[in-house]
Protein backbone atom coordinates (compact mmCIF):
# COMPACT_ATOMS: atom_id res chain seq x y z
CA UNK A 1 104.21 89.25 167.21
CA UNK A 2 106.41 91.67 165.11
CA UNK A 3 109.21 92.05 163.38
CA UNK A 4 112.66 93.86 163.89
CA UNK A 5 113.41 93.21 160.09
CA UNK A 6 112.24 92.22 156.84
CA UNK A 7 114.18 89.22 156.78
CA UNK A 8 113.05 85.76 157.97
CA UNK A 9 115.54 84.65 161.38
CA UNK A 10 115.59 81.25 160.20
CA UNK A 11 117.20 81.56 156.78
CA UNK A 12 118.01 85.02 156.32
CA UNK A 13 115.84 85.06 153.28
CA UNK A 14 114.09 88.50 152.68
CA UNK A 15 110.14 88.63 154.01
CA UNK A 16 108.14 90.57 150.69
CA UNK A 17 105.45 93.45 152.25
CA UNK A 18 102.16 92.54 150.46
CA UNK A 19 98.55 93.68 151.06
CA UNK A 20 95.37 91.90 151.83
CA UNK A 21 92.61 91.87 148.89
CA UNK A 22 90.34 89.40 150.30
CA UNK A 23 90.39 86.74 153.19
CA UNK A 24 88.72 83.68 153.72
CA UNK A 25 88.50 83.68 157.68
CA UNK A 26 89.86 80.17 157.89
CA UNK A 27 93.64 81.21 157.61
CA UNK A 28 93.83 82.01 153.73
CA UNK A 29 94.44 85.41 152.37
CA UNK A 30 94.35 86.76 148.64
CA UNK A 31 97.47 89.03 148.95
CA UNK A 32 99.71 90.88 146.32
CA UNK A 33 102.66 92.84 146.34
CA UNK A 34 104.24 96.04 145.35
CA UNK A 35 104.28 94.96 142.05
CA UNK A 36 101.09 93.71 141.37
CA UNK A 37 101.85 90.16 141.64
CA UNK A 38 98.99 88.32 143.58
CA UNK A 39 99.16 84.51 145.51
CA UNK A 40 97.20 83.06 148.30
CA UNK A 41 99.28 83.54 152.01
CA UNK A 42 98.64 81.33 155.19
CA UNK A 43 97.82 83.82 157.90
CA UNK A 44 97.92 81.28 160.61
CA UNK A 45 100.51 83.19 162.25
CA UNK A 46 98.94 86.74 162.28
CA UNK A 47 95.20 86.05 162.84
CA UNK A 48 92.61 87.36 161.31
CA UNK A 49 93.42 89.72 158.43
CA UNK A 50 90.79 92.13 156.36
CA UNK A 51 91.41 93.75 152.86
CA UNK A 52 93.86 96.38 153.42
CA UNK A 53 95.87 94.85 155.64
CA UNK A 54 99.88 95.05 155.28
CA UNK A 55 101.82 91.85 156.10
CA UNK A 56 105.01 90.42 155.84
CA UNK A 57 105.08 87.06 153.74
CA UNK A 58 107.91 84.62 153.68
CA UNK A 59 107.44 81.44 151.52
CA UNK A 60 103.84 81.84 151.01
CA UNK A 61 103.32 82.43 154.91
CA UNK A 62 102.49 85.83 157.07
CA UNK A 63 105.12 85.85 159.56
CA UNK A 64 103.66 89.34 160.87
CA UNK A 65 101.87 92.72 160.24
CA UNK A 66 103.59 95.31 158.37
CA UNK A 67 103.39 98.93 158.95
């Protein structure tokens, strides 16, 4: 899956680019953004992710890798 935007097609809200630090491997995912701010993320959607990894979060979901 991947995205045309940054923006989430359901309500328009704006997807936040965040990076992997550390991954459970049962669809939970240590991420924090550009500034510095870190939560937990469902990766569900993506697969598997490994620290480094660039995704798109909306709502405390990965909707999709990031470039």
């Amino acid at each position: 899956m991947s995205c045309a935007s940054d923006h989430c097609v359901t309500c328009a809200d704006e997807a936040v680019r965040m990076t992997v630090l550390a991954a459970d491997g049962a669809g939970l995912a240590r991420c924090v953004d550009e500034d510095g701010a870190s939560t937990d993320v469902m990766t569900d959607l993506v697969g598997d992710v490994v620290p480094g990894d660039a995704l798109l979060v909306h709502a405390g979901t990965a909707l999709a890798r990031s470039a």
